[in-house]
N, C-alpha and C. Protein backbone atom coordinates (compact mmCIF):
# COMPACT_ATOMS: atom_id res chain seq x y z
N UNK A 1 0.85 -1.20 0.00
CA UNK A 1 0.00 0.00 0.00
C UNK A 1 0.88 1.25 0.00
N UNK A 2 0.93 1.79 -0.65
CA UNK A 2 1.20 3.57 -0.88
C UNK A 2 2.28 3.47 -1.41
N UNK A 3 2.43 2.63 -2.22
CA UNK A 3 3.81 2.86 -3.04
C UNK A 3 4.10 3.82 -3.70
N UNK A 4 3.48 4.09 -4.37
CA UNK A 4 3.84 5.61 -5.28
C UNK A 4 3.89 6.74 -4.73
N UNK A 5 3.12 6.52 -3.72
CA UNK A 5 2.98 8.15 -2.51
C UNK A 5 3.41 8.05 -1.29
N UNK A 6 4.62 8.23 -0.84
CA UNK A 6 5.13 8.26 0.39
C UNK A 6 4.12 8.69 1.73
N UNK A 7 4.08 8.01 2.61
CA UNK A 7 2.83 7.80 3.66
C UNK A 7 3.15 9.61 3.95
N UNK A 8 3.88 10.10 4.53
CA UNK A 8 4.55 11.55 4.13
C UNK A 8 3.30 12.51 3.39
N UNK A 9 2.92 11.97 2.45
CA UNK A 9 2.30 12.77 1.78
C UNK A 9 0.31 12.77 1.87
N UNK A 10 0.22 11.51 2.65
CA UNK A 10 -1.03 11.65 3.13
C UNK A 10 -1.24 12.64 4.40
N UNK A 11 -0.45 12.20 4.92
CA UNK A 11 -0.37 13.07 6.09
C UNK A 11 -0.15 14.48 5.72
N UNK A 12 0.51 14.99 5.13
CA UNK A 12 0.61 16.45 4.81
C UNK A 12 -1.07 16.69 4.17
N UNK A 13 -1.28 16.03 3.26
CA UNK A 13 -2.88 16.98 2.43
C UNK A 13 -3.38 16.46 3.24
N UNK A 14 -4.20 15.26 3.97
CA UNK A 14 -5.10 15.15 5.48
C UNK A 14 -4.85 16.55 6.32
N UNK A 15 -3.59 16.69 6.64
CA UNK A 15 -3.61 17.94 7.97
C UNK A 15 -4.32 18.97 7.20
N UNK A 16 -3.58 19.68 5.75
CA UNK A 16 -3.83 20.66 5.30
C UNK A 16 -5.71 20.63 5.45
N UNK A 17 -6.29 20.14 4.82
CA UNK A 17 -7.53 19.71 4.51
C UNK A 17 -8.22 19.96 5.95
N UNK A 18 -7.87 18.93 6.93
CA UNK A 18 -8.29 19.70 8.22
C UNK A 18 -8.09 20.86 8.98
N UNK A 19 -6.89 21.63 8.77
CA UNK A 19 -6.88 22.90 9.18
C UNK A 19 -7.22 23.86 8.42
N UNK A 20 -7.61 23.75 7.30
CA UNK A 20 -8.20 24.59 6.48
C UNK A 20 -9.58 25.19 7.34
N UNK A 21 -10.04 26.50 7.71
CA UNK A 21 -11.10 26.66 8.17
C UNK A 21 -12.43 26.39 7.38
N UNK A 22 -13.14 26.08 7.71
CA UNK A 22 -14.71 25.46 7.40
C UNK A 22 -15.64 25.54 8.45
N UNK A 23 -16.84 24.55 7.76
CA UNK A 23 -18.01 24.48 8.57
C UNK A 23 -17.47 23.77 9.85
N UNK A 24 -16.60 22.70 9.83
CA UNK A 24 -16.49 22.03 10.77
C UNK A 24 -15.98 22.30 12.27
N UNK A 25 -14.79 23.61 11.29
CA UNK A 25 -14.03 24.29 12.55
C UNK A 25 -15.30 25.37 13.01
N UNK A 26 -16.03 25.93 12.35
CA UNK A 26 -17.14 27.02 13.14
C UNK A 26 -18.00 26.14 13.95
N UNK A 27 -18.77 25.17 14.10
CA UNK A 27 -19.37 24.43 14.67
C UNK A 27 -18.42 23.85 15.68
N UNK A 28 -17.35 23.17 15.45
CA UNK A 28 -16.95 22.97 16.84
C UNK A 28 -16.65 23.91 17.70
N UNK A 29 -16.35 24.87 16.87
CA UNK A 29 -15.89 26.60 18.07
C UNK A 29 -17.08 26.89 19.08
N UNK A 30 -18.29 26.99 17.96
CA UNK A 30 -19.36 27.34 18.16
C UNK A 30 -19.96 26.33 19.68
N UNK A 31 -20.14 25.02 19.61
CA UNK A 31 -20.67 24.01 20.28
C UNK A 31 -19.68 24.14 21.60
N UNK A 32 -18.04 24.36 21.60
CA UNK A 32 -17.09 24.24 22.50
C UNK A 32 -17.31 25.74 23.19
N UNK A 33 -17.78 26.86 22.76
CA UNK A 33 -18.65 28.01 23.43
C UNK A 33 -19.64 27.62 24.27
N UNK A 34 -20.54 26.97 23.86
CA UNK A 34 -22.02 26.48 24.14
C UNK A 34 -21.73 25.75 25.23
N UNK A 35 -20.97 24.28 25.36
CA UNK A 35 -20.91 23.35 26.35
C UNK A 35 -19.72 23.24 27.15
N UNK A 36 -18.52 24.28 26.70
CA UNK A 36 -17.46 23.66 27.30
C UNK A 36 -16.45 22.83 26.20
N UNK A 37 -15.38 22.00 26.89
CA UNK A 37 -14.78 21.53 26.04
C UNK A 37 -15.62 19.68 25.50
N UNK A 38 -15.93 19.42 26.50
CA UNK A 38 -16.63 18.34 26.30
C UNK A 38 -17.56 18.18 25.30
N UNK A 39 -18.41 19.30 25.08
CA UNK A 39 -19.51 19.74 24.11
C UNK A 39 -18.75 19.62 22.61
N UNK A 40 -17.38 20.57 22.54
CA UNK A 40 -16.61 20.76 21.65
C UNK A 40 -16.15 19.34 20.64
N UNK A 41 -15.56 18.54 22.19
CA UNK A 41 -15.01 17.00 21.58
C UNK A 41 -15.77 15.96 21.06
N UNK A 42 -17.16 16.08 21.94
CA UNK A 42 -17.80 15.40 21.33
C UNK A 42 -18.18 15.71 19.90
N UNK A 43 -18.58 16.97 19.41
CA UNK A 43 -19.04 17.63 18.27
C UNK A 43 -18.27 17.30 16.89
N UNK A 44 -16.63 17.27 17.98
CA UNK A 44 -15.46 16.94 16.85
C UNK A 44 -15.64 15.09 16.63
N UNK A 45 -16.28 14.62 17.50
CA UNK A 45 -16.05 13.29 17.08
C UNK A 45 -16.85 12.44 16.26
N UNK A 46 -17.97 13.34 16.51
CA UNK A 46 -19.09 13.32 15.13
C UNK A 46 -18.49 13.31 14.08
N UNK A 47 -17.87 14.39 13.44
CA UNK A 47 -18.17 15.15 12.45
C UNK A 47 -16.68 14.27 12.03
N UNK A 48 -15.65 13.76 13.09
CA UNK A 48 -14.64 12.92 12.39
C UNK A 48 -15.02 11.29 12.17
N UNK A 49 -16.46 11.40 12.84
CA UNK A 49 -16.98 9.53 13.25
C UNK A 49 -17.66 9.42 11.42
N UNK A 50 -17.81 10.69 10.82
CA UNK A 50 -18.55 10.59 9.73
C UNK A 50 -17.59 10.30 8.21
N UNK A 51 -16.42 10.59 8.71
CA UNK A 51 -15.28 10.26 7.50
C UNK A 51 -15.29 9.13 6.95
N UNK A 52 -15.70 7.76 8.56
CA UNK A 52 -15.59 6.52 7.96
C UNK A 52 -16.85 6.03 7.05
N UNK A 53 -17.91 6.85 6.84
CA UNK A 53 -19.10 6.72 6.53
C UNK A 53 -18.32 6.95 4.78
N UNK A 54 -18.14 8.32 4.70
CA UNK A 54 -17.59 8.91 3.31
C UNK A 54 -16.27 8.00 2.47
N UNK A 55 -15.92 7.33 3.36
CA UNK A 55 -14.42 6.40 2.90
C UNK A 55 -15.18 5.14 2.36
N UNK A 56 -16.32 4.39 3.31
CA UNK A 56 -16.69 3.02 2.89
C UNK A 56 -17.94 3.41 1.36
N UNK A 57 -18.17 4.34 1.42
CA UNK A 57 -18.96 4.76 0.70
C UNK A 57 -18.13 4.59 -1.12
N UNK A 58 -17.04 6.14 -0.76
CA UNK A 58 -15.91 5.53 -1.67
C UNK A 58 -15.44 4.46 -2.41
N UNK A 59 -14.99 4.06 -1.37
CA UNK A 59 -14.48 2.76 -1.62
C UNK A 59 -15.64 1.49 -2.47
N UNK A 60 -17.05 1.43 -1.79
CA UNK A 60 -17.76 1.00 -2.48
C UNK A 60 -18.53 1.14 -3.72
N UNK A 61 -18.20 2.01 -4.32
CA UNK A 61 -18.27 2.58 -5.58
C UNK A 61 -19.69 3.61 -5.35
N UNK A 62 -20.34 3.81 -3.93
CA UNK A 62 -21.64 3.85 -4.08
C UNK A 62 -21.43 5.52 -4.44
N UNK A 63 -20.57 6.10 -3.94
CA UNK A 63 -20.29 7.25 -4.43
C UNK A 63 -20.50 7.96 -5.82
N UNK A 64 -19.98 6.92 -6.60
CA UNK A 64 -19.81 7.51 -8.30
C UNK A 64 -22.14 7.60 -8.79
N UNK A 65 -22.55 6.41 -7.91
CA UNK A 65 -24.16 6.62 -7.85
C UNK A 65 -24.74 7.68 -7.27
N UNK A 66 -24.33 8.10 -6.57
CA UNK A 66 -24.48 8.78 -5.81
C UNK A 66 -24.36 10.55 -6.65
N UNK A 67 -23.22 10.98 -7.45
CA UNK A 67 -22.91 12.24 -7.90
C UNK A 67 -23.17 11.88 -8.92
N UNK A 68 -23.54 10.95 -9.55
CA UNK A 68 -24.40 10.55 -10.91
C UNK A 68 -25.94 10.90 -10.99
N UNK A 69 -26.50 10.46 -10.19
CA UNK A 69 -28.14 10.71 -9.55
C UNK A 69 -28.01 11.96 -9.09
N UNK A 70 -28.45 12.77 -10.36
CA UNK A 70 -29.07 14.31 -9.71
C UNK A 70 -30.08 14.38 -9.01
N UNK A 71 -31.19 13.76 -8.82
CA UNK A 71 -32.04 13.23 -7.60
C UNK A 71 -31.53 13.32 -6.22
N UNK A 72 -30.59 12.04 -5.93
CA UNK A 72 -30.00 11.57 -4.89
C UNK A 72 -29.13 13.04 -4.18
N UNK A 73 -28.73 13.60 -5.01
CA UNK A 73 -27.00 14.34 -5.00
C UNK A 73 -28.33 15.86 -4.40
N UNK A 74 -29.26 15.96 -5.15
CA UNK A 74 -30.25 17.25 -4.60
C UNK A 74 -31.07 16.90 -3.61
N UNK A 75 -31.20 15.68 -3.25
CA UNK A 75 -31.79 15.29 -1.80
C UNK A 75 -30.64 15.72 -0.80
N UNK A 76 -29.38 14.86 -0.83
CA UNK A 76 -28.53 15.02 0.56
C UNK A 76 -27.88 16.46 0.48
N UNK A 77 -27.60 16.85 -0.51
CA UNK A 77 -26.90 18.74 -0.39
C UNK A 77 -28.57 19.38 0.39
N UNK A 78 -29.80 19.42 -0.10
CA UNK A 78 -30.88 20.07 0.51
C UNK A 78 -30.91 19.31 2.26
N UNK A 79 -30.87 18.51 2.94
CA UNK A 79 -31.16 17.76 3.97
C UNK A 79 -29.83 18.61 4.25
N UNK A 80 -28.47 18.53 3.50
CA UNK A 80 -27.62 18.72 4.58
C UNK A 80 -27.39 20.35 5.15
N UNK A 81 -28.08 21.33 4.16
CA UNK A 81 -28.35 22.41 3.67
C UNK A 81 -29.32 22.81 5.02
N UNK A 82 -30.50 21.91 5.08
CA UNK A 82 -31.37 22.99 6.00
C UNK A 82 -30.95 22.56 7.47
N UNK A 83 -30.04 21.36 7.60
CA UNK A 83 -29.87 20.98 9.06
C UNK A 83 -28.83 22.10 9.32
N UNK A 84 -28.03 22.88 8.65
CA UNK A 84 -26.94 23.62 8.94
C UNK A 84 -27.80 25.05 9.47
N UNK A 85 -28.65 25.45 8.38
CA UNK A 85 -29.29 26.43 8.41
C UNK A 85 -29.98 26.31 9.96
N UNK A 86 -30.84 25.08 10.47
CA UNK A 86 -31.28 25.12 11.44
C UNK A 86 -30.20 25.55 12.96
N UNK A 87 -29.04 24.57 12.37
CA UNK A 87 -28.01 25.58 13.70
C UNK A 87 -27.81 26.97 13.56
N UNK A 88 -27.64 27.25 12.33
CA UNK A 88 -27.56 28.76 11.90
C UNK A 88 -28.53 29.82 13.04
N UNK A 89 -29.75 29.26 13.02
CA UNK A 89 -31.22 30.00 13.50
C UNK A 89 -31.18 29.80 14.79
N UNK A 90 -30.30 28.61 15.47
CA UNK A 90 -30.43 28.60 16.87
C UNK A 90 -28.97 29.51 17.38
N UNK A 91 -28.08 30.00 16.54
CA UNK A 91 -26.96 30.71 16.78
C UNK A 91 -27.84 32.00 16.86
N UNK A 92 -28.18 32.56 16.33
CA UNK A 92 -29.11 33.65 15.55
C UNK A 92 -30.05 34.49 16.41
N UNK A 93 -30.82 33.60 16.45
CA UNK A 93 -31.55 33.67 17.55
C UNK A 93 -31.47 34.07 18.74
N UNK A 94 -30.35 33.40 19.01
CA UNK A 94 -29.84 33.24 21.07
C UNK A 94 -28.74 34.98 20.64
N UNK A 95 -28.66 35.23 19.45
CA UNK A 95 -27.77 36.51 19.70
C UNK A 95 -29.11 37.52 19.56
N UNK A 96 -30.38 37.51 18.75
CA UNK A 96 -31.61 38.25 18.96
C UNK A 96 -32.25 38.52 20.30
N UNK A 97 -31.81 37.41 20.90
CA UNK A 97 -32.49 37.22 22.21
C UNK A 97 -31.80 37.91 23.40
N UNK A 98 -30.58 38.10 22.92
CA UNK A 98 -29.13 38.53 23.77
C UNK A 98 -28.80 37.52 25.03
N UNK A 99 -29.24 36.15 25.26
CA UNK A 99 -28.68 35.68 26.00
C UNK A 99 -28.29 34.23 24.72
N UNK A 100 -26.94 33.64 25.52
CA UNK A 100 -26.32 32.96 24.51
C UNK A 100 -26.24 31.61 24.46
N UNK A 101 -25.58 31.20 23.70
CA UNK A 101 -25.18 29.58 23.86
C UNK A 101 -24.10 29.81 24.25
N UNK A 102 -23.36 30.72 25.09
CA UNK A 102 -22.27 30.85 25.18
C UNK A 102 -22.36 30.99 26.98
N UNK A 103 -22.04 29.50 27.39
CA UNK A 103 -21.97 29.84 29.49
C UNK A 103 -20.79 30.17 30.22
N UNK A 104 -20.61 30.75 30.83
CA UNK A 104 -19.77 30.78 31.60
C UNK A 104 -18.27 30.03 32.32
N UNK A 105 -19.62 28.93 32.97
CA UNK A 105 -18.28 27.91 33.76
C UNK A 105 -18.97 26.43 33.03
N UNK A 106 -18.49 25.32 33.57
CA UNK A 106 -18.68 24.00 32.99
C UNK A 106 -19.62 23.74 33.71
N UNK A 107 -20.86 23.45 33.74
CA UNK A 107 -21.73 22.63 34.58
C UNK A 107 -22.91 23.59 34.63
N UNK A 108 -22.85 25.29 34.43
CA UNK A 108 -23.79 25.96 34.19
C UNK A 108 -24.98 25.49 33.07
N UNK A 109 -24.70 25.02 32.10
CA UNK A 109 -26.12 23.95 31.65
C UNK A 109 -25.12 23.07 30.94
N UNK A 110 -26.27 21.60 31.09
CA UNK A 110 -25.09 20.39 30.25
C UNK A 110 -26.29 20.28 28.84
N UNK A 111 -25.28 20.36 28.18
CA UNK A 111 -25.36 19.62 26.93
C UNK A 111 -25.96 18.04 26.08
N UNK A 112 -26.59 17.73 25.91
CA UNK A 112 -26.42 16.19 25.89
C UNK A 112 -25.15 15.96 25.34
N UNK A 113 -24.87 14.70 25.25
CA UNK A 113 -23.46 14.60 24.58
C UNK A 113 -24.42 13.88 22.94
N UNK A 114 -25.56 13.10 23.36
CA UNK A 114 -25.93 12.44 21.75
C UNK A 114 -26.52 13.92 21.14
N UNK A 115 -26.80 15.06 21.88
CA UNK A 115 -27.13 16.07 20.89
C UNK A 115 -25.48 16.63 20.13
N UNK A 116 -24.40 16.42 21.14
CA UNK A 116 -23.46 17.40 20.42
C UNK A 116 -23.24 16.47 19.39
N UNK A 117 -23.05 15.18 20.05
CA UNK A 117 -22.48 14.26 18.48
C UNK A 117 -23.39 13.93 17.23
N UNK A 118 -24.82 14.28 17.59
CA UNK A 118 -25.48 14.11 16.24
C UNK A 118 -25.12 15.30 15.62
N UNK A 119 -24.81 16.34 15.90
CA UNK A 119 -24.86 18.01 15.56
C UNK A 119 -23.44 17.81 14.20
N UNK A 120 -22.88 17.15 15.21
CA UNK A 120 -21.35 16.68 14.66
C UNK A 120 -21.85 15.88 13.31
N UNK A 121 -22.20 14.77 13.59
CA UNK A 121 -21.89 13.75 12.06
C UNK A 121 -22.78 14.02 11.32
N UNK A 122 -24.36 14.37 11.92
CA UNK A 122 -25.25 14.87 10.56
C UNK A 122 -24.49 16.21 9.56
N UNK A 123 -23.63 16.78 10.38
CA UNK A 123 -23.25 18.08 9.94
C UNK A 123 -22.15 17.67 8.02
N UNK A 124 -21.70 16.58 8.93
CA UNK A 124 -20.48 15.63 8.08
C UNK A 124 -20.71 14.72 6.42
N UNK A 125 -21.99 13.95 7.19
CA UNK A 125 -22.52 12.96 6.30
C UNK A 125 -23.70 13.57 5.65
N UNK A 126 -24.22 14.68 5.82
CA UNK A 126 -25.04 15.10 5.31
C UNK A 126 -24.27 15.99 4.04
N UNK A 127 -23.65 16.31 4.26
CA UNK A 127 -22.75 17.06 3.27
C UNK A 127 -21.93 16.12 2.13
N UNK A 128 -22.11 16.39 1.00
CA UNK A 128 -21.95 15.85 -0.82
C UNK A 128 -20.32 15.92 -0.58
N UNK A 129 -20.61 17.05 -0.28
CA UNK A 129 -18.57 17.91 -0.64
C UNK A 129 -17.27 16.25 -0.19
N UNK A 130 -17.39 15.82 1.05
CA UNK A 130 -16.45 14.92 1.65
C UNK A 130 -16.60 14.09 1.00
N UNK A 131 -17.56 13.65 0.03
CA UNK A 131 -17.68 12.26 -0.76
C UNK A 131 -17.06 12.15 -1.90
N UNK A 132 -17.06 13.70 -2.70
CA UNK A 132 -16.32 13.99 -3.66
C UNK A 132 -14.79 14.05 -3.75
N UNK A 133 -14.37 14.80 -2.54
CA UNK A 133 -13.13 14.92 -1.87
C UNK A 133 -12.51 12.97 -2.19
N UNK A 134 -13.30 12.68 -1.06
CA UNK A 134 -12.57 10.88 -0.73
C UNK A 134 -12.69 9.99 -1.67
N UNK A 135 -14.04 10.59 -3.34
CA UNK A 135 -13.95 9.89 -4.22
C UNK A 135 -12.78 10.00 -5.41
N UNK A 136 -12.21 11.26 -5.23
CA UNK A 136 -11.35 11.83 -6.33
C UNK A 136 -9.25 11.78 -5.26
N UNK A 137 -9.81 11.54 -4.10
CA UNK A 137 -8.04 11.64 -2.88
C UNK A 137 -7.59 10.28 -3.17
N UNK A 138 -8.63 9.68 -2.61
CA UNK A 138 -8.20 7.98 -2.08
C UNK A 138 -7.69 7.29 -2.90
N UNK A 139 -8.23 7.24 -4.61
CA UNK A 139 -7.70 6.45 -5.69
C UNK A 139 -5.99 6.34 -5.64
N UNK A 140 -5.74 7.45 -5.25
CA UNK A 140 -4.24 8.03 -5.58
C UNK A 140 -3.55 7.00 -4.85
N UNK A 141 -3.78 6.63 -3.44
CA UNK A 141 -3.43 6.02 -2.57
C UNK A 141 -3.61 4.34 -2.27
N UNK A 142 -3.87 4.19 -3.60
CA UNK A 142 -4.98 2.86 -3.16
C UNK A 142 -4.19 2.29 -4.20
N UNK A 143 -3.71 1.10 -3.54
CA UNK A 143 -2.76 -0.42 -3.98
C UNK A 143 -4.19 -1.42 -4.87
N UNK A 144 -4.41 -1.17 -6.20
CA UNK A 144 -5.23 -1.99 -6.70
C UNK A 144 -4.96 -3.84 -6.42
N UNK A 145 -3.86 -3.84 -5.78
CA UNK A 145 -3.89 -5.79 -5.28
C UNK A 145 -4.40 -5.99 -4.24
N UNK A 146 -4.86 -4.88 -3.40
CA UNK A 146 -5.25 -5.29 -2.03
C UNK A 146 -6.27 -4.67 -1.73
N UNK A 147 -7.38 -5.17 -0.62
CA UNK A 147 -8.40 -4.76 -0.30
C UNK A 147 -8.98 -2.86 -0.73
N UNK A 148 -9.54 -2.39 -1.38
CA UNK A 148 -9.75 -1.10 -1.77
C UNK A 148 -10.36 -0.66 -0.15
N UNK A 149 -11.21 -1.28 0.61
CA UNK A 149 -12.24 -0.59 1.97
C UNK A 149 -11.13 -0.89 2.99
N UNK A 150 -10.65 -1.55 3.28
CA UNK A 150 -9.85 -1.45 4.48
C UNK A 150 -8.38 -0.56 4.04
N UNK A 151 -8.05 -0.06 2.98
CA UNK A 151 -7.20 0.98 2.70
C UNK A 151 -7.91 2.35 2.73
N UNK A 152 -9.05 1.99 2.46
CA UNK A 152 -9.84 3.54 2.32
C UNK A 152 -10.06 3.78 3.74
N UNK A 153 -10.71 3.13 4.72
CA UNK A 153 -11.28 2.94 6.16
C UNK A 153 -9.34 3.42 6.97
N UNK A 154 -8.51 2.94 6.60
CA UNK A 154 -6.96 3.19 7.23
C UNK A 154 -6.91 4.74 6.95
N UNK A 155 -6.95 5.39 5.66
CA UNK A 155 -6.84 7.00 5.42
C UNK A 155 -7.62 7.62 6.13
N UNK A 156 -8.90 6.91 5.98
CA UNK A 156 -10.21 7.75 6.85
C UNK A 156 -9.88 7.98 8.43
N UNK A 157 -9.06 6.59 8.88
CA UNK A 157 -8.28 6.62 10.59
C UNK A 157 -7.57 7.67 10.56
N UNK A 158 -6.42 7.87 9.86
CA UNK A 158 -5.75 8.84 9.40
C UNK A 158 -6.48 10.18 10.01
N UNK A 159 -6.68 10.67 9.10
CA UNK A 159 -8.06 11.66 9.01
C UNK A 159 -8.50 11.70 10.39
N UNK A 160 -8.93 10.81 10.69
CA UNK A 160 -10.01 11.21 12.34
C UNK A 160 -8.70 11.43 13.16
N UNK A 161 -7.44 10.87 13.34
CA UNK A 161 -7.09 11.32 14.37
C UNK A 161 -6.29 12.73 14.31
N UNK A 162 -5.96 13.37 12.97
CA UNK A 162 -5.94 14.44 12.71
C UNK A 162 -6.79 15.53 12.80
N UNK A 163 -7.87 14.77 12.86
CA UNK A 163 -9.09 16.08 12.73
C UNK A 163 -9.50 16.11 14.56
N UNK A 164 -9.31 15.06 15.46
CA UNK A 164 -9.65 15.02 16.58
C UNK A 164 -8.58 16.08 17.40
N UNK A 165 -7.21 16.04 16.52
CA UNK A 165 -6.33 16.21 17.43
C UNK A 165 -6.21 17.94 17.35
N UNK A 166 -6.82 18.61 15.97
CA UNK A 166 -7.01 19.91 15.55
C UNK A 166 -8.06 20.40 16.47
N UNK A 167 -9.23 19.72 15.45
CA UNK A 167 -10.78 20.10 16.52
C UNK A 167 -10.81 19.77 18.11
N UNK A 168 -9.73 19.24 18.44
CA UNK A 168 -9.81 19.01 19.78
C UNK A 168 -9.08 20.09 20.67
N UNK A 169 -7.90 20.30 20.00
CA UNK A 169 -7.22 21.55 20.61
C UNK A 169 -8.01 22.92 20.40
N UNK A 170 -8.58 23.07 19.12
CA UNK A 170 -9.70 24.39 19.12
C UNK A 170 -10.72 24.35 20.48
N UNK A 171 -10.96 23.07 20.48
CA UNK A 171 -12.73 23.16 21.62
C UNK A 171 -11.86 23.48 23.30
N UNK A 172 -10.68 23.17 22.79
CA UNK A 172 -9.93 23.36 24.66
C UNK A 172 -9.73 24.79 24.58
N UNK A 173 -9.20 25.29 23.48
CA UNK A 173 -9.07 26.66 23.45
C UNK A 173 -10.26 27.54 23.79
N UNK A 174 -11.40 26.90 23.31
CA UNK A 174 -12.62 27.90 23.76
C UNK A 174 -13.07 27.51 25.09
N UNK A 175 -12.51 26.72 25.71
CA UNK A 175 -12.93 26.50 26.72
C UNK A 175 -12.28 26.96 27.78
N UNK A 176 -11.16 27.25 27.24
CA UNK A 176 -9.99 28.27 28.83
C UNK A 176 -10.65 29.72 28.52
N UNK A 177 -11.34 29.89 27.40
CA UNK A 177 -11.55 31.37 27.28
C UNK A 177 -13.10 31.59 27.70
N UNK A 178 -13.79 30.77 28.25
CA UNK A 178 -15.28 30.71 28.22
C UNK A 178 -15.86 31.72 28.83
N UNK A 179 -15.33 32.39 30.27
CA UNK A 179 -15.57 32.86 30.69
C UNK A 179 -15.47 34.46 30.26
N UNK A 180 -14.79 34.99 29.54
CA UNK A 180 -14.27 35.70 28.92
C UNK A 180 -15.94 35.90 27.64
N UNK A 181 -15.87 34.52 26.78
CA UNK A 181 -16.73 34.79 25.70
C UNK A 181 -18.00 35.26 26.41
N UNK A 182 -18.10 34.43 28.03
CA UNK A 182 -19.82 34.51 28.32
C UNK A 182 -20.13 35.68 28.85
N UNK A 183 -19.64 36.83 28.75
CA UNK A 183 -19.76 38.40 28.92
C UNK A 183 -20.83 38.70 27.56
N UNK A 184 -21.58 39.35 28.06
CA UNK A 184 -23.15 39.49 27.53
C UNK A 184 -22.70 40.22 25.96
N UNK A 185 -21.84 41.21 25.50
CA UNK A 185 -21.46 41.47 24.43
C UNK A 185 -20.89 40.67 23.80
N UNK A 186 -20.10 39.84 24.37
CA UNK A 186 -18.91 38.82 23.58
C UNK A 186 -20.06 37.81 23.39
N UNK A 187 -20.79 37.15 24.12
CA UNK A 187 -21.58 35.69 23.68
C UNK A 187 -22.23 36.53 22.59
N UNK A 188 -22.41 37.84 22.76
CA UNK A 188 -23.91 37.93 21.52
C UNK A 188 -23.54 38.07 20.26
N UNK A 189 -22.30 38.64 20.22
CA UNK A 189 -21.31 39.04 19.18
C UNK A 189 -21.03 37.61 18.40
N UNK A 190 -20.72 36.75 19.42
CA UNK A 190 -20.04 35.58 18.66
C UNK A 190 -21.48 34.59 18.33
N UNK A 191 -22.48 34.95 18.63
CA UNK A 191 -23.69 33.97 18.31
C UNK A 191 -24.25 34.28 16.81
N UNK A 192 -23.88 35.72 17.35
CA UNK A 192 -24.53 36.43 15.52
C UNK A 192 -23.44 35.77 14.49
N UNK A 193 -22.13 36.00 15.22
CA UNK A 193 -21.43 35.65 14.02
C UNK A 193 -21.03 34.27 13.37
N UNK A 194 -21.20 33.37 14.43
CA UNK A 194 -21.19 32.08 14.24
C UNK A 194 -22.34 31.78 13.28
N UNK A 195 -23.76 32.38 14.02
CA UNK A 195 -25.00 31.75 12.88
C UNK A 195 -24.76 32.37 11.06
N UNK A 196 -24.47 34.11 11.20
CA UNK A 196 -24.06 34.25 9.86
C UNK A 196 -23.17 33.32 9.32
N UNK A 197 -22.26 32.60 9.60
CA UNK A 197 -20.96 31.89 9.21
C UNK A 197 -22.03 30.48 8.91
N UNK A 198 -22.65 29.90 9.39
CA UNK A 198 -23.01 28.92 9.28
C UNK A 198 -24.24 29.44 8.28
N UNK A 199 -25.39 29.94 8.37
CA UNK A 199 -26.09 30.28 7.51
C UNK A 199 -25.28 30.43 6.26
N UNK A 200 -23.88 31.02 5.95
CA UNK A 200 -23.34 30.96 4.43
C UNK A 200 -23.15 29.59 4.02
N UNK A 201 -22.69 28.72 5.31
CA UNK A 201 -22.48 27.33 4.71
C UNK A 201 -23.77 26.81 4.37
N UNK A 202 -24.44 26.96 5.05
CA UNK A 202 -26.01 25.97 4.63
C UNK A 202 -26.13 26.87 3.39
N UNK A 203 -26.23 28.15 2.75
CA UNK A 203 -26.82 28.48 1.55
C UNK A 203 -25.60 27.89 0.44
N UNK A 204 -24.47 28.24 0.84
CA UNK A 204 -23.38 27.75 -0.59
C UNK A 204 -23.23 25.93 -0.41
N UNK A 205 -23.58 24.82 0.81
CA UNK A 205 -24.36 23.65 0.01
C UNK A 205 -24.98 23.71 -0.45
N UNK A 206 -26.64 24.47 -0.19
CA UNK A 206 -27.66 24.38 -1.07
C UNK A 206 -27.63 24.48 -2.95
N UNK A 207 -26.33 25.39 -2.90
CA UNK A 207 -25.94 25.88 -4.20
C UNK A 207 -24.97 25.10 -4.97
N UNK A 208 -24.27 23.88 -3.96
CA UNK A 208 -23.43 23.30 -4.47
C UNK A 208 -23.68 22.38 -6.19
N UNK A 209 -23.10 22.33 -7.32
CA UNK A 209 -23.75 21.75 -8.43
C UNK A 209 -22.63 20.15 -8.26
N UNK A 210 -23.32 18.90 -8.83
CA UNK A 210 -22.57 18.03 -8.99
C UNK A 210 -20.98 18.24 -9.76
């Protein structure tokens, strides 16, 4: 496996790819405001628990059906489109309202953890974009003599513990600063701006073309 591409070089475009800012890094900022760091990690473990979804997918060709079927491809960009938008409106909102998703200390309200982690992977798997990504990355990497899903499922490991170890240090970061954000200007400031940020992502999926 990876003969032609020095393991070196997964690792470099994986990191890049994850530190690139996105939806993923605003939502975990956003959620690691809201709950703490716990809120944060879990959110991140969603949204990295959903890679292996996009890799076996890949790998199983179901992908190429998938961005073939303009049907299929305008169902999951719209589903993944209004679930974003819906965090968008609860960011939005709580800054209309002037009190925030943004608390203070840890234990001032808990979070579920199956709400942060659904928040996380619907955010992931609902989204076209990562399927395209892992349908057009992975080939590169992939030893045609040996299993195609358990090489794709190994990059996708890859991947999660890169993205855990990024999104994980972001959600700690908002969490030494919490007290700081949960000052009645700063939570409201950052609620508006989080939901605008996310409201652009839910409208430019909606817009996304195969």
């Amino acid at each position: 496996m990876f003969d032609h591409f020095p393991f070196l070089t997964i690792i470099l475009a994986l990191a890049a790819l994850t530190m690139a800012p996105g939806m993923d890094t605003v939502l975990v900022l956003r959620n690691a405001a809201r709950g703490g760091f716990t809120d944060g990690f879990t959110t991140s473990f969603g949204i990295c628990s959903g890679l292996f979804v996009h890799a076996t997918i890949s790998a199983l060709g179901l992908s190429v059906i998938l961005l073939q079927s303009a049907y299929l491809f305008t169902l999951l960009k719209f589903a993944g489109a209004l679930f974003i938008v819906y965090l968008a409106f609860q960011s939005l909102l709580s800054a209309w309202r002037g009190h925030g998703l943004v608390v203070a200390h840890e234990g001032a309200r808990r979070v579920s953890l199956i709400t942060s982690f659904r928040e996380g992977i619907l955010s992931n798997v609902l989204n076209p974009k990562p399927i395209l990504f892992y349908m057009m990355f992975l080939p590169q990497f992939i030893d045609p003599a040996q299993s195609a899903l358990w090489q794709s499922l190994l990059v996708a490991g890859i991947h999660f513990l890169l993205g855990m170890m990024w999104q994980g240090g972001l959600a700690l970061m908002v969490h030494k600063a919490r007290r700081f954000l949960a000052r009645p200007a700063i939570a409201r400031t950052l609620n508006g701006a989080t939901g605008l940020l996310l409201l652009g992502f839910g409208i430019k999926l909606a817009l996304t073309h195969r």
